[in-house]
C-alpha atoms as a PDB file:
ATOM      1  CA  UNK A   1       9.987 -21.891   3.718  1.00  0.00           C
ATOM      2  CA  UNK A   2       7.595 -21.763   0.405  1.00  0.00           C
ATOM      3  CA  UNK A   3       8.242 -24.369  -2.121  1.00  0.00           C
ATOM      4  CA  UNK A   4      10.360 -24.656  -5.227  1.00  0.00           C
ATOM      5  CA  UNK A   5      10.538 -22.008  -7.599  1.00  0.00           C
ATOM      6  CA  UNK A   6       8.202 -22.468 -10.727  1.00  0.00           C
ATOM      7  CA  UNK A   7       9.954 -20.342 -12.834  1.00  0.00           C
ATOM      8  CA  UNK A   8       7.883 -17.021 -12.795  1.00  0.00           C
ATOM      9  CA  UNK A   9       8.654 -14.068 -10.617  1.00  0.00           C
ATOM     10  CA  UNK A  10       7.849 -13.971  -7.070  1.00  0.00           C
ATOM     11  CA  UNK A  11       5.566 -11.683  -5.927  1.00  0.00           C
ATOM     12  CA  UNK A  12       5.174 -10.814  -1.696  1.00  0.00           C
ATOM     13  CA  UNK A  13       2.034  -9.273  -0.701  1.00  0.00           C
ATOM     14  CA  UNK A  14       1.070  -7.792   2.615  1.00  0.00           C
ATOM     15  CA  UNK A  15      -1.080  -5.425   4.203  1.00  0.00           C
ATOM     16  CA  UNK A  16      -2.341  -3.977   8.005  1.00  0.00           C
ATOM     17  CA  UNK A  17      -5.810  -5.132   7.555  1.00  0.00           C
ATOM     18  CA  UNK A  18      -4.880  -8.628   8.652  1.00  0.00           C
ATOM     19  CA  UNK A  19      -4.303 -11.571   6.643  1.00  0.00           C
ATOM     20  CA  UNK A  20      -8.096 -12.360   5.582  1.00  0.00           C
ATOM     21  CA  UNK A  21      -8.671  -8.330   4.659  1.00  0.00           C
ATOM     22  CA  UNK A  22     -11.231  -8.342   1.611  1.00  0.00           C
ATOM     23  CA  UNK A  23      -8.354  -5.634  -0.187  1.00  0.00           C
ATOM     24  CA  UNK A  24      -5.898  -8.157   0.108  1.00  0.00           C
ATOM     25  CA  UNK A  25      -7.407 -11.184  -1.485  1.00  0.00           C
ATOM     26  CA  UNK A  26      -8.985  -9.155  -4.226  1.00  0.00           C
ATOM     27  CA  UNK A  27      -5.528  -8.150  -4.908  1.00  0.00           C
ATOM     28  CA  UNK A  28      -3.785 -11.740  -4.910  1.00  0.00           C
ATOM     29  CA  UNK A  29      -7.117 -12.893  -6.760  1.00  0.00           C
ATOM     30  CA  UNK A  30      -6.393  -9.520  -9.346  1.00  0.00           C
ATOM     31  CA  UNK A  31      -2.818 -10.543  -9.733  1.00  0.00           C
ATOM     32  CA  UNK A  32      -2.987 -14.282 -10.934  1.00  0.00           C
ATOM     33  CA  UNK A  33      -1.092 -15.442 -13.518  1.00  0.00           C
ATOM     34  CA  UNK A  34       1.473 -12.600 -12.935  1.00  0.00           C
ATOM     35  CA  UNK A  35       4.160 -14.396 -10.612  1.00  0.00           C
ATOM     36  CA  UNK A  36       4.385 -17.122  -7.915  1.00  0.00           C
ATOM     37  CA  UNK A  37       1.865 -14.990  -5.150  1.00  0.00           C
ATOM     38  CA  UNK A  38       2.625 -15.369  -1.229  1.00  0.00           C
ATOM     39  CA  UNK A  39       0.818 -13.775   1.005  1.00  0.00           C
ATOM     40  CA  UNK A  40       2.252 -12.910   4.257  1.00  0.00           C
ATOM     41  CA  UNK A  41       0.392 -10.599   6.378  1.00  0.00           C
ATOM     42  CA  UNK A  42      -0.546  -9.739  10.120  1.00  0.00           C
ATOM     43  CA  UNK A  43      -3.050 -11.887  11.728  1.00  0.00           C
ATOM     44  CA  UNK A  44      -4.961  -9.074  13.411  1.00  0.00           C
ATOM     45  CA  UNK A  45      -6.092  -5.577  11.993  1.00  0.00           C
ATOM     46  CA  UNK A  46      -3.153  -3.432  12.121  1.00  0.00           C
ATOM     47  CA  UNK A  47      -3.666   0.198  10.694  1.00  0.00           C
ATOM     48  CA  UNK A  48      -1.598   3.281  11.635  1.00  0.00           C
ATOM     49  CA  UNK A  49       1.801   0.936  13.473  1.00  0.00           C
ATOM     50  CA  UNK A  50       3.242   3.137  10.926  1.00  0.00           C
ATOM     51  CA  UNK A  51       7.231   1.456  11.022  1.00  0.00           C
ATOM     52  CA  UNK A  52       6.584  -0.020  14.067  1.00  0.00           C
ATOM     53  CA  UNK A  53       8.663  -3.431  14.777  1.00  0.00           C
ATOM     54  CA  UNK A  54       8.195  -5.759  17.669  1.00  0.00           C
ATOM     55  CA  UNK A  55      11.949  -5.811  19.539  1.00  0.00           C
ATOM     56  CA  UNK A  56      10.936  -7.120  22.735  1.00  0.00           C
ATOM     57  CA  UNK A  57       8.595 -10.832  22.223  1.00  0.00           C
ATOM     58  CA  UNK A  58       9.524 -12.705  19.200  1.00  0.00           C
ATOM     59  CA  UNK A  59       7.485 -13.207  16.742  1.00  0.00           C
ATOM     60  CA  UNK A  60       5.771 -16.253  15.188  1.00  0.00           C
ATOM     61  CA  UNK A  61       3.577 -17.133  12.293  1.00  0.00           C
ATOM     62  CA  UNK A  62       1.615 -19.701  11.320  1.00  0.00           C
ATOM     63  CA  UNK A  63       0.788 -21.085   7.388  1.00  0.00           C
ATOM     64  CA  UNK A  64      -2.307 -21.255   6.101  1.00  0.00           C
ATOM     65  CA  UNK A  65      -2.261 -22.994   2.822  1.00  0.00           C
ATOM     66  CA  UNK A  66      -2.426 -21.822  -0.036  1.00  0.00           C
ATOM     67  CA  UNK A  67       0.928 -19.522   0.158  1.00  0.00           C
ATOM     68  CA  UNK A  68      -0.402 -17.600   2.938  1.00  0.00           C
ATOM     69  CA  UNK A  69       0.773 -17.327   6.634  1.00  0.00           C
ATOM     70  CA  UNK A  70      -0.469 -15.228   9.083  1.00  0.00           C
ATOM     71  CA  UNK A  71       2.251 -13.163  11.042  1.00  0.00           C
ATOM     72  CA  UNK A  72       1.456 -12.274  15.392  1.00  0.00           C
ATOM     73  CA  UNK A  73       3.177  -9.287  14.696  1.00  0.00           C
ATOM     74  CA  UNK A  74       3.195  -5.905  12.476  1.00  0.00           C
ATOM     75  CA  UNK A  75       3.051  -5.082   8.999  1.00  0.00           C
ATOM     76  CA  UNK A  76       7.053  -4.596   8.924  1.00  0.00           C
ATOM     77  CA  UNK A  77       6.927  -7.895  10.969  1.00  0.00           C
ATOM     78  CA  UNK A  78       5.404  -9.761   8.148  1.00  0.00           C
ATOM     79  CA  UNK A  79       7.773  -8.178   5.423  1.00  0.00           C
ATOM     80  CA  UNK A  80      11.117  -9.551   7.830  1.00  0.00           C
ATOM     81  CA  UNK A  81       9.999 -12.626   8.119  1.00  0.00           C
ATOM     82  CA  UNK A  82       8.736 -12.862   4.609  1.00  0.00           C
ATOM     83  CA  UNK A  83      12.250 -11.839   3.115  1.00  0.00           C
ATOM     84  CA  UNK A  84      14.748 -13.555   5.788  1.00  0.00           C
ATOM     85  CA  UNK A  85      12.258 -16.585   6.656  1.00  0.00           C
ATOM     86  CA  UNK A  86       9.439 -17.743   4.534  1.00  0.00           C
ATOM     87  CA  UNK A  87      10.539 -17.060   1.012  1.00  0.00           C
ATOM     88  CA  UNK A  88      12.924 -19.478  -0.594  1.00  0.00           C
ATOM     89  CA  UNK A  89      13.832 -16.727  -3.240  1.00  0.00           C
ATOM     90  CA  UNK A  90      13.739 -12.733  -2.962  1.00  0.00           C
ATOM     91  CA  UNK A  91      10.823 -11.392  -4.525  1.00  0.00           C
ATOM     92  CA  UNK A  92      10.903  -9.421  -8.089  1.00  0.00           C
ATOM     93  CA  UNK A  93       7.699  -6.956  -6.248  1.00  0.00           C
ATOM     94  CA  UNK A  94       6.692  -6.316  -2.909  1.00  0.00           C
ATOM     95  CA  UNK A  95       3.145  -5.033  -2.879  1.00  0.00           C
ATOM     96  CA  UNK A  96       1.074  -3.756   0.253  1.00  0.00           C
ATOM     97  CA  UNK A  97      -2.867  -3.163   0.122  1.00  0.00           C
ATOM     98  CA  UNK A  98      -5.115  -2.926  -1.178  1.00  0.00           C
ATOM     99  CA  UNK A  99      -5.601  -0.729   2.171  1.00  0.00           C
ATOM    100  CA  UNK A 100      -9.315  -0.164   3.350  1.00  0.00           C
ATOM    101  CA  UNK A 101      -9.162   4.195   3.560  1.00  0.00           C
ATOM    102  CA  UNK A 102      -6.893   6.300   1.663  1.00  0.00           C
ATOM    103  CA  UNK A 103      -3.157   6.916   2.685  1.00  0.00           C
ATOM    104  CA  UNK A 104      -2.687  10.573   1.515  1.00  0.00           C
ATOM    105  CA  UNK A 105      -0.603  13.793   2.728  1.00  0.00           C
ATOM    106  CA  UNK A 106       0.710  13.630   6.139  1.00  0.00           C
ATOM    107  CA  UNK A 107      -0.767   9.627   6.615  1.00  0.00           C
ATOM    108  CA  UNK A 108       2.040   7.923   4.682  1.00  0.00           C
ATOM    109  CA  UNK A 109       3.718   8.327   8.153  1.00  0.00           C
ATOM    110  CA  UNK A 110       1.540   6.489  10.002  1.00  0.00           C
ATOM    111  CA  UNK A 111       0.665   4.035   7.652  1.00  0.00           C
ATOM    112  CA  UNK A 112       1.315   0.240   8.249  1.00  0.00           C
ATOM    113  CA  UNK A 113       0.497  -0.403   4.566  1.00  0.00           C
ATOM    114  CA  UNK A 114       2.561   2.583   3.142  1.00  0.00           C
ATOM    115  CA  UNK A 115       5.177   0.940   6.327  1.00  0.00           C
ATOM    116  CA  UNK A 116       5.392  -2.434   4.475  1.00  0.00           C
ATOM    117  CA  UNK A 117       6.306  -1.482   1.432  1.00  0.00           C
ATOM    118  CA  UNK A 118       8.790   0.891   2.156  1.00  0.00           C
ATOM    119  CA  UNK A 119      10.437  -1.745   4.173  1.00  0.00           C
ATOM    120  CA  UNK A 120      11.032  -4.021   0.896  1.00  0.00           C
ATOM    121  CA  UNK A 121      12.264  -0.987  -0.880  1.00  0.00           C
ATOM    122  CA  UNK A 122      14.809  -0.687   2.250  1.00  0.00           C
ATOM    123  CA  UNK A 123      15.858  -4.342   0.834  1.00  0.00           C
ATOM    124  CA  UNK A 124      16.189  -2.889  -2.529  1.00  0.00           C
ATOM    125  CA  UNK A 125      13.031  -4.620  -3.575  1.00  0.00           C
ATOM    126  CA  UNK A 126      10.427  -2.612  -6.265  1.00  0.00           C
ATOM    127  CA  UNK A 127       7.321  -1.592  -4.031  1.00  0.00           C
ATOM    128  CA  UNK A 128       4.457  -0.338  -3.747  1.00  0.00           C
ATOM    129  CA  UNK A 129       1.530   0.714  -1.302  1.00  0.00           C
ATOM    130  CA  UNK A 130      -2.313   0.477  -2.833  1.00  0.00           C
ATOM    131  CA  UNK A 131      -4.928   1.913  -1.063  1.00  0.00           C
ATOM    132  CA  UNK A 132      -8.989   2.532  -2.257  1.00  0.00           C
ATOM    133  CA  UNK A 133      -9.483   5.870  -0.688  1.00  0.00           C
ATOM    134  CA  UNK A 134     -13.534   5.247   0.034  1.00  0.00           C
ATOM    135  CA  UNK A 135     -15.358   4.753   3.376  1.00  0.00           C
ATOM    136  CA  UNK A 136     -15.089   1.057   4.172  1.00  0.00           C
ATOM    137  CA  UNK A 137     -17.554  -1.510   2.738  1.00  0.00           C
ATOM    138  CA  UNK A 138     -16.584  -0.351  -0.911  1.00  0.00           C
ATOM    139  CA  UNK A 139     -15.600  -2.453  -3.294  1.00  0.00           C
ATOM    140  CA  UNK A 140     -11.955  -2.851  -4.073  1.00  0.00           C
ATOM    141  CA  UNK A 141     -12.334  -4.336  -7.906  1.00  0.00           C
ATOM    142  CA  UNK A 142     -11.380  -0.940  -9.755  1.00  0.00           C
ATOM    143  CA  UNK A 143      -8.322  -1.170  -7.276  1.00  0.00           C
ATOM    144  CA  UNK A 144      -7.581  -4.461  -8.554  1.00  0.00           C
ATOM    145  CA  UNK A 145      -7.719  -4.241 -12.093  1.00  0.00           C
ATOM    146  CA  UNK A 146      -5.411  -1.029 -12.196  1.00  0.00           C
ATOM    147  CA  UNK A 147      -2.670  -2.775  -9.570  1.00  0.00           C
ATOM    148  CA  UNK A 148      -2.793  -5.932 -12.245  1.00  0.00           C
ATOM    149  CA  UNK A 149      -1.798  -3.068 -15.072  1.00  0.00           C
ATOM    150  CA  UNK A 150       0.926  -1.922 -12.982  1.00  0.00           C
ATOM    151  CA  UNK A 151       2.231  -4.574 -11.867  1.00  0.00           C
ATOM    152  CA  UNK A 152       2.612  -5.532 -15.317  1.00  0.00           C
ATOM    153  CA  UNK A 153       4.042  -2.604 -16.297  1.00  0.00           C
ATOM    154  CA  UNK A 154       6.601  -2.499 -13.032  1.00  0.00           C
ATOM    155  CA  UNK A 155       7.700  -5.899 -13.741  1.00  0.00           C
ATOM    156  CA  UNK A 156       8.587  -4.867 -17.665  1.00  0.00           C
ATOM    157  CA  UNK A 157       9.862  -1.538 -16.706  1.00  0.00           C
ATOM    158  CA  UNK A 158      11.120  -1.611 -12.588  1.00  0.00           C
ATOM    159  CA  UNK A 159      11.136   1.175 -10.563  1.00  0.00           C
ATOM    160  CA  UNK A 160      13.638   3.952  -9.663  1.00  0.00           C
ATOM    161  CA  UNK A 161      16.133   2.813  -6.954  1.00  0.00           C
ATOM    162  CA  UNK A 162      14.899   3.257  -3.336  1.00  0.00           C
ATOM    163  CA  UNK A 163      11.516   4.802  -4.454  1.00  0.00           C
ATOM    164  CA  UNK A 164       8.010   3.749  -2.992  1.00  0.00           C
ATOM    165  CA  UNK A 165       5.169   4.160  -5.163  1.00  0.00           C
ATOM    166  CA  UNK A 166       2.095   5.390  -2.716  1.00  0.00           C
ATOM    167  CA  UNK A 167      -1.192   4.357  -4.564  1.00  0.00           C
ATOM    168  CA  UNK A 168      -4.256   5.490  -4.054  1.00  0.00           C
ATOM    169  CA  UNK A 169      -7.908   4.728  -5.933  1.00  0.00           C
ATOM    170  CA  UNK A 170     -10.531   6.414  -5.696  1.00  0.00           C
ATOM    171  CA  UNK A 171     -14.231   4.782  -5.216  1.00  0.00           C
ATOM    172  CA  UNK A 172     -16.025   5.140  -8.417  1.00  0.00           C
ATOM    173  CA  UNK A 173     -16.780   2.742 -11.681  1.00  0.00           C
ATOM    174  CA  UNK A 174     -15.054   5.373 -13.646  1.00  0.00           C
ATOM    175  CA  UNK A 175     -11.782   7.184 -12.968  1.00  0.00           C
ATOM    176  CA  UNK A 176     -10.110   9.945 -15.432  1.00  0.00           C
ATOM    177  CA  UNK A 177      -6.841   8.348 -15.740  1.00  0.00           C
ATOM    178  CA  UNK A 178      -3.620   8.379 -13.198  1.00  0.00           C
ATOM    179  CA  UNK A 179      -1.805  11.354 -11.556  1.00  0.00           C
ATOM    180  CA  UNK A 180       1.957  11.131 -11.035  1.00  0.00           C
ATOM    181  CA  UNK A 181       1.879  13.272  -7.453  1.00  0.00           C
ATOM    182  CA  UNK A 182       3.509  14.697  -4.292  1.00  0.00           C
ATOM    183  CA  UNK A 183       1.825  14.909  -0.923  1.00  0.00           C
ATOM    184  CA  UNK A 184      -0.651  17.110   0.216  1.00  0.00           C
ATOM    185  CA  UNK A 185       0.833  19.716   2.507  1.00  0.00           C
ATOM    186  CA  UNK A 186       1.062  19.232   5.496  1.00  0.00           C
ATOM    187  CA  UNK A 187      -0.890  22.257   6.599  1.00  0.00           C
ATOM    188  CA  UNK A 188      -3.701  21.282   4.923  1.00  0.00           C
ATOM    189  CA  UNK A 189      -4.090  18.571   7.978  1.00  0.00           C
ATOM    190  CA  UNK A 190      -5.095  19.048  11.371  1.00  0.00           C
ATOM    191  CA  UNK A 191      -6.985  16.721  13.887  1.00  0.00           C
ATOM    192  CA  UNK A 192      -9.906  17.015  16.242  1.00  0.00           C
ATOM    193  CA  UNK A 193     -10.815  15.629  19.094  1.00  0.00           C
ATOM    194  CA  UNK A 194     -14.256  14.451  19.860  1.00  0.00           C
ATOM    195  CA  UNK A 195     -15.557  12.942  23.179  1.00  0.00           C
ATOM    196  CA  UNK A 196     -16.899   9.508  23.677  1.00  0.00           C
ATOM    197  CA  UNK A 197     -19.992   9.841  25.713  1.00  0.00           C
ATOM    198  CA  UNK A 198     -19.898   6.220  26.424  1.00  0.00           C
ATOM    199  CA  UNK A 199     -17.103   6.494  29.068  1.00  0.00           C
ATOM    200  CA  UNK A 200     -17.118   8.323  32.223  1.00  0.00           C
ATOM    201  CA  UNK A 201     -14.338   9.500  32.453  1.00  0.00           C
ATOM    202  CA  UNK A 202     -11.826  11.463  29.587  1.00  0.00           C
ATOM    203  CA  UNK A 203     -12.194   9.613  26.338  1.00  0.00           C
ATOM    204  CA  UNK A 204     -11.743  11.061  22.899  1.00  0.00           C
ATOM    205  CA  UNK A 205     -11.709  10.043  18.983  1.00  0.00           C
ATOM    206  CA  UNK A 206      -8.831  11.507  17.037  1.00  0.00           C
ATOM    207  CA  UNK A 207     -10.475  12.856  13.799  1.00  0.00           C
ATOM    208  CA  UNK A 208      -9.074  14.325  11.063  1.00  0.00           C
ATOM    209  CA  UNK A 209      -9.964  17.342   8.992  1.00  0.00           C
ATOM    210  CA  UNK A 210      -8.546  17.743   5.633  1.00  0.00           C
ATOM    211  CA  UNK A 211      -8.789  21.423   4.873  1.00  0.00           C
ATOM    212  CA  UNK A 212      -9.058  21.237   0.432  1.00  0.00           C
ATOM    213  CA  UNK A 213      -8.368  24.631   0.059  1.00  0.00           C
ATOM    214  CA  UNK A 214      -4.585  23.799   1.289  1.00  0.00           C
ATOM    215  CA  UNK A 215      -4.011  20.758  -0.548  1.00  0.00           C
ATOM    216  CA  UNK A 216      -2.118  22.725  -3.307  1.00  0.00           C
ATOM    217  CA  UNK A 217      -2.032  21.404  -6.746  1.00  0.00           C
ATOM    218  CA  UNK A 218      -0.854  18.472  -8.392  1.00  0.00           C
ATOM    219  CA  UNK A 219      -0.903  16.711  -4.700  1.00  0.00           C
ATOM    220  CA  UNK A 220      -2.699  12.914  -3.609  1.00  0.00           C
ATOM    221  CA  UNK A 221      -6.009  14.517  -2.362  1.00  0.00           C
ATOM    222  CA  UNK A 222      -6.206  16.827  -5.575  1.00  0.00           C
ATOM    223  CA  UNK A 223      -5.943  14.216  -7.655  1.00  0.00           C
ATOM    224  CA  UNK A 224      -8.303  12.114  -5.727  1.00  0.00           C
ATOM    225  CA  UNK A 225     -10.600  14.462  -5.738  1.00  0.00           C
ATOM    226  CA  UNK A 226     -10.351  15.233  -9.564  1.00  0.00           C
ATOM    227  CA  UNK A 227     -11.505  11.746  -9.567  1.00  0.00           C
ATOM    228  CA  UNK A 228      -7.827  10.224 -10.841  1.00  0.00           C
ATOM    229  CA  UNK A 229      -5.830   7.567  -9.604  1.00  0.00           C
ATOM    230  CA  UNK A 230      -2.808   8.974  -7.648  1.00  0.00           C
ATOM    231  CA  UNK A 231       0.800   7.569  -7.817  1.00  0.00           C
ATOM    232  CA  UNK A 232       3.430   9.757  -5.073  1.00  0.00           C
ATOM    233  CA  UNK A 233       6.587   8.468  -5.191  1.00  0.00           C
ATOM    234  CA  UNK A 234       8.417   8.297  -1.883  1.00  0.00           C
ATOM    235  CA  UNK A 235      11.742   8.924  -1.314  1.00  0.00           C
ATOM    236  CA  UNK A 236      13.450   8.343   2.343  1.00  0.00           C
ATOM    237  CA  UNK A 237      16.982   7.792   1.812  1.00  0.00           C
ATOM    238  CA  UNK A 238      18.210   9.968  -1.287  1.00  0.00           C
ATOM    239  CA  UNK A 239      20.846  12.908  -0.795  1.00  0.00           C
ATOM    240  CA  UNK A 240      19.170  14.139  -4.036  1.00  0.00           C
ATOM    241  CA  UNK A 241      15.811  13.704  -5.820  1.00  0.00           C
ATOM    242  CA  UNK A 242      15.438  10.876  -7.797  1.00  0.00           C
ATOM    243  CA  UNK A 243      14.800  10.883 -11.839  1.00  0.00           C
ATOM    244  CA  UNK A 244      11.480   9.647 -12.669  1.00  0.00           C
ATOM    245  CA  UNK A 245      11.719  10.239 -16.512  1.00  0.00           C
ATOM    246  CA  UNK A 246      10.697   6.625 -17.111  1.00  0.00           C
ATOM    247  CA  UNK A 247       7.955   6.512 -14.224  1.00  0.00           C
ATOM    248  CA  UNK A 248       6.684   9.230 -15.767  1.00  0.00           C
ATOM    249  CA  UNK A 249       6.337   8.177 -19.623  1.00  0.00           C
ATOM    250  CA  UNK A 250       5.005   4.402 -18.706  1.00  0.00           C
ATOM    251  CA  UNK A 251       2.211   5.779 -16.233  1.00  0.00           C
ATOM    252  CA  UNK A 252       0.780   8.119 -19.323  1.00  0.00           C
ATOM    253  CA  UNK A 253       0.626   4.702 -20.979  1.00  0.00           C
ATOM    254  CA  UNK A 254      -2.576   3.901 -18.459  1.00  0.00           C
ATOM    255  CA  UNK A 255      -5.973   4.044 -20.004  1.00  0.00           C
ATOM    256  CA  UNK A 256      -9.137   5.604 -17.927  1.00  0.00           C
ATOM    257  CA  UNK A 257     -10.364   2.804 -15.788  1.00  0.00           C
ATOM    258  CA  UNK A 258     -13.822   1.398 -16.263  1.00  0.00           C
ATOM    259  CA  UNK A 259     -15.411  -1.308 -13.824  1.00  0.00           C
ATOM    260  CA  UNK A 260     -18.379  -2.917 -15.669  1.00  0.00           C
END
């Protein structure tokens, strides 16, 4: 298990990029100073395992130093063995990203990063899912910077019960401010498929095609595209909406975000 407490909230952070993902340690480097950081992530890429657990080999892990360890298993993997394993304490935050793509509309679903932090929420743990929604090989420091404001503010404030907060960034040194959002609809999603040439035999790409004109307003790709941070809460186990008064009136409190 991690060592001794040393006093300041403990903060888990995950992803499904794999343990030495360039999102994740900008985020663990972003969030210093904030709480007592572990890291405990999947040791291989692992996008779209959505809530995928393994059942059927069991599953090991192996530390790294530092307060990292390296899971052979999925993103939901990591965030069992984190909680019921690893961690000497439960964690005030649970935080998965920063995710290499965007996880908008219909993706949450497949998501292994939007997948990890719902599963702390499951454990009634605050959490949240932070994505940069840019082609890869951008950089993730405007990500950074805004998770270390809310993380501040989420540790002052807390979240609704059994809500996951869905973040996504958008690639830019300047962004207009934050969007409290729903998902795109879903009909504004379809995929394609396009043939390999390099095999002989049937082989296909899925690709996606995001049709704007669909997206409807106030959604994650609107606000993405608007050029402002998006924040869709999630909801998976509520007879009734949650309130998000309070969510609401601290994420006005965000400034525009400028990367020098």
């Amino acid at each position: 298990m991690s060592s001794i407490s040393t006093g300041q909230p403990a903060i888990l952070l995950t992803n499904d990029d794999g343990v030495d993902a360039e999102g994740l340690e900008t985020l663990r480097l972003a969030l210093r100073g904030l709480g007592e950081i572990t890291v405990v992530a999947p040791r291989e890429h692992m996008s779209a395992t959505s809530h995928s657990i393994s059942l059927y080999q069991p599953v090991r892990y192996d530390p790294l130093g530092d307060r990292r360890y390296a899971v052979h298993g999925t993103p939901v993997d990591s965030v069992v063995l984190a909680l019921n394993q690893i961690l000497s304490r439960p964690p005030a935050l649970v935080i998965s990203g920063i995710n290499a793509g965007g996880n908008l509309g219909q993706n949450v679903f497949y998501s292994g990063t939007v997948a990890a932090a719902v599963e702390g929420t499951f454990h009634d743990i605050p959490s949240v899912a932070v994505s940069l929604a840019a082609l890869r090989g951008a950089s993730f420091e405007a990500a950074g910077m805004f998770m270390r404001q809310m993380v501040s503010a989420i540790l002052r404030h807390g979240l609704p019960p059994r809500v996951t907060l869905n973040v996504n960034v958008p690639f830019g040194k300047k962004h207009r401010g934050v969007r409290l959002t729903h998902r795109a609809h879903r009909d504004s999603r379809a995929y394609a498929l396009e043939q390999d040439p390099a095999h002989r035999g049937p082989a296909f790409w899925i690709r996606e095609k995001i049709q704007m004109d669909k997206v409807g307003d106030g959604s994650d790709h609107a606000a993405i595209r608007a050029g402002y941070i998006s924040i869709t809460p999630l909801t998976f186990d509520l007879p009734e909406p949650p309130s998000l008064g309070s969510l609401e009136d601290w994420i006005r409190t965000f400034p525009p975000l400028v990367v020098r």
